[in-house]
N, C-alpha and C. Protein backbone atom coordinates (compact mmCIF):
# COMPACT_ATOMS: atom_id res chain seq x y z
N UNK A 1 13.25 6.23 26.38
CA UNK A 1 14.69 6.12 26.57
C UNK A 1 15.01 4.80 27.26
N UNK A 2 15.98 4.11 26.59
CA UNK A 2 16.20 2.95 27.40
C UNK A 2 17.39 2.94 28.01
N UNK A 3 17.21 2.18 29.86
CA UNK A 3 18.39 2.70 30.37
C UNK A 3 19.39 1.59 30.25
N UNK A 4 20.17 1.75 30.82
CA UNK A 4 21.56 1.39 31.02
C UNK A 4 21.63 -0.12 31.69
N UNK A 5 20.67 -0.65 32.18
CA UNK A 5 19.91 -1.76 32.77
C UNK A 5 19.89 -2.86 31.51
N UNK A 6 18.79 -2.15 30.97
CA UNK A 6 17.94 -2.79 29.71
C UNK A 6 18.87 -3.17 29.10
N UNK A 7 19.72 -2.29 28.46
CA UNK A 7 21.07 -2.40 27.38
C UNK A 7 21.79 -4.14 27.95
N UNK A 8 22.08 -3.41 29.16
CA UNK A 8 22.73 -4.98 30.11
C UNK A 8 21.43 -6.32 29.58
N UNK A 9 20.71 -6.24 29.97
CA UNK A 9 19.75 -7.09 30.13
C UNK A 9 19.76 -8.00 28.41
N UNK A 10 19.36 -6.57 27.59
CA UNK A 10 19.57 -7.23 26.00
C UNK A 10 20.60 -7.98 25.57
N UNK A 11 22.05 -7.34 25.87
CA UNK A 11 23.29 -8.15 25.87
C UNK A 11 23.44 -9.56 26.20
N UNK A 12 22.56 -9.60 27.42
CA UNK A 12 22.31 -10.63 27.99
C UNK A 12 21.79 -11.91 27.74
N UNK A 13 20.78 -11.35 26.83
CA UNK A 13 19.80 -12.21 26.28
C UNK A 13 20.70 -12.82 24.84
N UNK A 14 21.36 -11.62 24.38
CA UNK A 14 22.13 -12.40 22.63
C UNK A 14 22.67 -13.24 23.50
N UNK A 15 23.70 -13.09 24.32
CA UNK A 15 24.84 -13.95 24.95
C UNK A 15 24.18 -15.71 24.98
N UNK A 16 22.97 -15.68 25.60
CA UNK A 16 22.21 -16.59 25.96
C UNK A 16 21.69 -17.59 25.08
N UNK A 17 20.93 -16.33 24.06
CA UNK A 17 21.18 -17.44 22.61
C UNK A 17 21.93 -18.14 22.00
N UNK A 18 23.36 -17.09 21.60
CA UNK A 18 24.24 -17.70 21.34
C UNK A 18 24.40 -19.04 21.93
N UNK A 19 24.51 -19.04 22.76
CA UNK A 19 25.22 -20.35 24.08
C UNK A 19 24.34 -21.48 23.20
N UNK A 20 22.74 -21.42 23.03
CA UNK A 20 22.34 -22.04 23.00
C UNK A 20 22.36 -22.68 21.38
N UNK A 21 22.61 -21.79 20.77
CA UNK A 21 22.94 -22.13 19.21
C UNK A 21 24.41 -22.76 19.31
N UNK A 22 24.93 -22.85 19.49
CA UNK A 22 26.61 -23.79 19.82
C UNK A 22 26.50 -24.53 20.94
N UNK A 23 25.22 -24.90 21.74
CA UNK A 23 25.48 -25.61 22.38
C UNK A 23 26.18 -25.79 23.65
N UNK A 24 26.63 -24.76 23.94
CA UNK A 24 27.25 -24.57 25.39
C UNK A 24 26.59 -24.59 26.41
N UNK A 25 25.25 -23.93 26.49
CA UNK A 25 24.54 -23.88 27.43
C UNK A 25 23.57 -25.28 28.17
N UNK A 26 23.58 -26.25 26.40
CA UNK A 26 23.06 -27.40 26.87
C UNK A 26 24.37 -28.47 27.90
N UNK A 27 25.69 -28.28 27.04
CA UNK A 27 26.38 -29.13 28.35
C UNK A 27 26.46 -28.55 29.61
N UNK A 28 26.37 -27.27 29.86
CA UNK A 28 25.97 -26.64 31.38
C UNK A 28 25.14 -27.32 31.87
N UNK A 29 24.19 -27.11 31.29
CA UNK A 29 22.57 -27.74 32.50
C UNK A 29 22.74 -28.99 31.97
N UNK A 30 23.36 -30.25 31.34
CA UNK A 30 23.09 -31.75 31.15
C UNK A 30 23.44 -32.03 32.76
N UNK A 31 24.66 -31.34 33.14
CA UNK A 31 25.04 -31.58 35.01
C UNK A 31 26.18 -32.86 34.43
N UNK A 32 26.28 -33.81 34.18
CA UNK A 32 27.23 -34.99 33.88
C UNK A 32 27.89 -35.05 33.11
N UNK A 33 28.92 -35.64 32.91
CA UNK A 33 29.59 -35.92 31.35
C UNK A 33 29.52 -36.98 30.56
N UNK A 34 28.40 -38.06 31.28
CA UNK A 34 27.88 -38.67 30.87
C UNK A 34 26.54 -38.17 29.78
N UNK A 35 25.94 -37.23 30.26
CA UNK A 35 24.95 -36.80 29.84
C UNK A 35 24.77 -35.62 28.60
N UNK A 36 26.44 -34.88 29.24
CA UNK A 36 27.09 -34.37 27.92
C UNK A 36 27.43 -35.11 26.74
N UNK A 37 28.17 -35.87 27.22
CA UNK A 37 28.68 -37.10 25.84
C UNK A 37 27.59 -38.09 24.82
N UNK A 38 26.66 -37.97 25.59
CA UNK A 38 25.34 -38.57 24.93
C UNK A 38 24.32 -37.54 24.12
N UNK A 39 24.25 -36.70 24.40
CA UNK A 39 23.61 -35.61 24.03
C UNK A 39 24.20 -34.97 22.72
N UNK A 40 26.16 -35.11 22.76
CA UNK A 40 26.76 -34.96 21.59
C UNK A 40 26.37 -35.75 20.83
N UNK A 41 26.57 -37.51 21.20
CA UNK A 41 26.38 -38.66 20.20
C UNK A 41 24.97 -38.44 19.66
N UNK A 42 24.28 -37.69 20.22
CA UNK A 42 22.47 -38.41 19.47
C UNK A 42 23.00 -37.06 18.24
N UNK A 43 23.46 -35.88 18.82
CA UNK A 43 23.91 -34.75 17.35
C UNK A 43 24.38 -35.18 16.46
N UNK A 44 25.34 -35.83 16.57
CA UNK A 44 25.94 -36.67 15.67
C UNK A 44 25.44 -37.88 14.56
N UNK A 45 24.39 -38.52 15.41
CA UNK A 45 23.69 -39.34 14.91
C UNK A 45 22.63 -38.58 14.13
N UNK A 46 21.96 -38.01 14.48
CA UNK A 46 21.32 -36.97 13.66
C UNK A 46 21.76 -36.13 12.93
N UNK A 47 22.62 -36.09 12.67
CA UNK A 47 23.90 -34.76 10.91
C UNK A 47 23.77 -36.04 10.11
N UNK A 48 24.31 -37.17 10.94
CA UNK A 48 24.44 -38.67 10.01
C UNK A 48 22.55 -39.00 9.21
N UNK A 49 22.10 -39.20 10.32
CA UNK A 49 20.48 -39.46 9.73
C UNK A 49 20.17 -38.28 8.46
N UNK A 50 20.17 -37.05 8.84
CA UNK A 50 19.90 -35.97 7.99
C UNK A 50 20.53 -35.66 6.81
N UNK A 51 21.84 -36.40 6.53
CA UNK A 51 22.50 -36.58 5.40
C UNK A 51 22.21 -37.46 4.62
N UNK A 52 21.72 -39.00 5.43
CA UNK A 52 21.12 -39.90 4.38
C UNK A 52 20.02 -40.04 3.82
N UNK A 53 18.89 -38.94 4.76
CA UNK A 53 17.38 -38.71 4.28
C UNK A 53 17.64 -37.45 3.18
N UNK A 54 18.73 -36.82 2.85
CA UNK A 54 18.75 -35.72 1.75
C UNK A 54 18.92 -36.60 0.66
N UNK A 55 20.05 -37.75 0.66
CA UNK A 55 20.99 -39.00 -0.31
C UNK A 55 19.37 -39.46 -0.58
N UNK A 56 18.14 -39.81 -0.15
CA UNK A 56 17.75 -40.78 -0.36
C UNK A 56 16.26 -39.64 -1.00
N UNK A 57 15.96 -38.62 -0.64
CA UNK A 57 15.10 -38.06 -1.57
C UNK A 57 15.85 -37.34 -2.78
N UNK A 58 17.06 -37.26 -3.03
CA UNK A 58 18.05 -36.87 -3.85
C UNK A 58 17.71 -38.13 -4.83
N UNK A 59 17.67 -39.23 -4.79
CA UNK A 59 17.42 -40.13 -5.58
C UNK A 59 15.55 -40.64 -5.86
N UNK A 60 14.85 -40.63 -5.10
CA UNK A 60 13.64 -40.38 -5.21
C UNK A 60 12.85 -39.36 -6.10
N UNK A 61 13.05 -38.10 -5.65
CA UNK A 61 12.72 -37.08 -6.25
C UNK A 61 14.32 -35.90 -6.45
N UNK A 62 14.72 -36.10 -7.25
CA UNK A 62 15.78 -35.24 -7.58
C UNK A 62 15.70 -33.41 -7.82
N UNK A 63 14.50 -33.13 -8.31
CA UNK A 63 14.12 -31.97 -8.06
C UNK A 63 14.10 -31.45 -7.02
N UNK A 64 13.63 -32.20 -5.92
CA UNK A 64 13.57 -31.71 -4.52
C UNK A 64 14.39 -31.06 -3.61
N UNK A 65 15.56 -31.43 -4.05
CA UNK A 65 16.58 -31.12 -3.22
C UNK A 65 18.09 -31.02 -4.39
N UNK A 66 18.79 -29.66 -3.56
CA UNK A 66 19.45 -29.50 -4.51
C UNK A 66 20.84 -30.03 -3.70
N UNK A 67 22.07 -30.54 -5.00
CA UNK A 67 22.88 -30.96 -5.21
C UNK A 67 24.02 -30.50 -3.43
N UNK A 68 23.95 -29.29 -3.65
CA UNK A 68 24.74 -28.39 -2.62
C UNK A 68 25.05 -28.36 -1.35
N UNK A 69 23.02 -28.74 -1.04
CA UNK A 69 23.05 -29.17 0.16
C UNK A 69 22.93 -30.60 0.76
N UNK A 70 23.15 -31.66 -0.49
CA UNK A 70 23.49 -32.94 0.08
C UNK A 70 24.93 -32.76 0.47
N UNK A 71 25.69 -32.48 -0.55
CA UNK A 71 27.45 -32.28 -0.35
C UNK A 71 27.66 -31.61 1.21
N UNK A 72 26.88 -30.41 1.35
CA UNK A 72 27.29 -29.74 2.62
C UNK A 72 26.72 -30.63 4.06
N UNK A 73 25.70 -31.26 4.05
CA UNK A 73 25.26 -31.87 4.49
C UNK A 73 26.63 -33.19 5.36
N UNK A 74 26.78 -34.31 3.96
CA UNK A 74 27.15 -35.46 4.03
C UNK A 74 28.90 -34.69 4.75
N UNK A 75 29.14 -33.26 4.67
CA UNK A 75 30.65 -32.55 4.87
C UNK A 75 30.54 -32.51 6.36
N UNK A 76 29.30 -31.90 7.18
CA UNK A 76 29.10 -31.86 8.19
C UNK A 76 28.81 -32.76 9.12
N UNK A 77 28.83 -33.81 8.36
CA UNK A 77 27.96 -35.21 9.32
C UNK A 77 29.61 -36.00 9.48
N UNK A 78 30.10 -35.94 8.15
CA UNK A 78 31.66 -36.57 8.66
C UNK A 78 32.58 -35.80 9.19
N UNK A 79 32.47 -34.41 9.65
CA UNK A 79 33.23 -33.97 9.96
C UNK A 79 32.93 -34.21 11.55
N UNK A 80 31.54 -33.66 11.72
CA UNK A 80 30.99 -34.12 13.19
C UNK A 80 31.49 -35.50 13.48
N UNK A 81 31.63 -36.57 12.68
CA UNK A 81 31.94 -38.07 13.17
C UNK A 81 33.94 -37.63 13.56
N UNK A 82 34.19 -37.12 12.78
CA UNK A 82 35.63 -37.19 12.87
C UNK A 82 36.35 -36.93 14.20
N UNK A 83 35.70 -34.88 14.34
CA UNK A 83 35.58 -34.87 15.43
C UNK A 83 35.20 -35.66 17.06
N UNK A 84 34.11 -36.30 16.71
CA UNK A 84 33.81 -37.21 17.60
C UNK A 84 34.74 -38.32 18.29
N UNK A 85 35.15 -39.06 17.16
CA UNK A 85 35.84 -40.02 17.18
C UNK A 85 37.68 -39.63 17.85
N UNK A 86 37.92 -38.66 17.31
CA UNK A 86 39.25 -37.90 17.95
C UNK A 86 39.19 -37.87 19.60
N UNK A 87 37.96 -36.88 19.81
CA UNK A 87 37.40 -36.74 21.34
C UNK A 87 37.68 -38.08 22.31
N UNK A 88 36.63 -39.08 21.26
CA UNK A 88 36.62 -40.84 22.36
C UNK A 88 38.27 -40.96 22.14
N UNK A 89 38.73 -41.27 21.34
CA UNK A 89 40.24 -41.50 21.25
C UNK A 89 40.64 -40.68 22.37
N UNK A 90 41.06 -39.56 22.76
CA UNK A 90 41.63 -39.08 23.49
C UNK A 90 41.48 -39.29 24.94
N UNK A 91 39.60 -39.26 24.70
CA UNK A 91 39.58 -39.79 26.22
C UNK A 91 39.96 -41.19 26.68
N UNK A 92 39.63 -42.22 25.77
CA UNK A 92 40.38 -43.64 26.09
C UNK A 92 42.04 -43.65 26.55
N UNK A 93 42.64 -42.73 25.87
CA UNK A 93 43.85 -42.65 25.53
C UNK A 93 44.19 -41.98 27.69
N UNK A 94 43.80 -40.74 27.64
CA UNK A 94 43.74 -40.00 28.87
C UNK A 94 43.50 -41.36 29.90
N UNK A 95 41.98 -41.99 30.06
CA UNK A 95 41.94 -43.13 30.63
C UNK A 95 42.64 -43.63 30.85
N UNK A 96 43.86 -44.35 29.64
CA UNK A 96 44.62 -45.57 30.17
C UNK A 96 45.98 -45.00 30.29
N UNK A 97 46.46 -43.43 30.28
CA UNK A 97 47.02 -42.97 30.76
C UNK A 97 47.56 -43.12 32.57
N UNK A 98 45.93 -42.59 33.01
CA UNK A 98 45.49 -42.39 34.00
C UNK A 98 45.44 -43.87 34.95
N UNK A 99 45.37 -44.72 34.55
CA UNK A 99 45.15 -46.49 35.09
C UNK A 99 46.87 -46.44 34.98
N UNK A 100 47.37 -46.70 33.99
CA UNK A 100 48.82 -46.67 33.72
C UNK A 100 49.98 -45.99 35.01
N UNK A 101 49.25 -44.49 35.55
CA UNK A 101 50.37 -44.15 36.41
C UNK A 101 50.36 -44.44 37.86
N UNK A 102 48.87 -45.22 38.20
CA UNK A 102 48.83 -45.88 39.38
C UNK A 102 49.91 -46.62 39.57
């Protein structure tokens, strides 16, 4: 019989994963937002890398890899950039907000 503890404990543990599959748990423990914001950019850089190594055995060996997941791929890498790029915008923007009402 498992008690009422355990149950907690298991809950506990999905919760935990989760975090760590979206990433939440890594900007917790980075501690900075320096360290957050870099940690996004290398993700980013890597959807980008991983989209052009699909583009480039897609043309190499075409069998290898199917059509679907270059498209979904090259969807996720610009969407991640888009996102990204919105984020720095805003924060520049916030920044010279912030200098501005001194």
């Amino acid at each position: 019989m498992v008690s009422e503890s355990e149950d907690f404990l298991a809950e506990g543990g999905k919760i935990s994963n989760l975090g760590k599959q979206i990433g939440a748990e890594a900007v917790i423990r980075s501690g900075t937002f320096e360290d957050a914001m870099l940690g996004a950019l290398d993700k980013v850089s890597a959807a980008q890398q991983f989209s052009s190594d699909l583009a480039q055995r897609a043309i190499i060996d075409p069998d290898s890899v199917d059509i679907h997941d270059i498209t979904i791929a090259q969807a996720e890498a610009s969407m991640s950039l888009n996102i990204t790029r919105n984020v720095l915008n805003r924060i520049v923007q916030s920044w010279k907000d912030i200098i501005n009402t001194r």
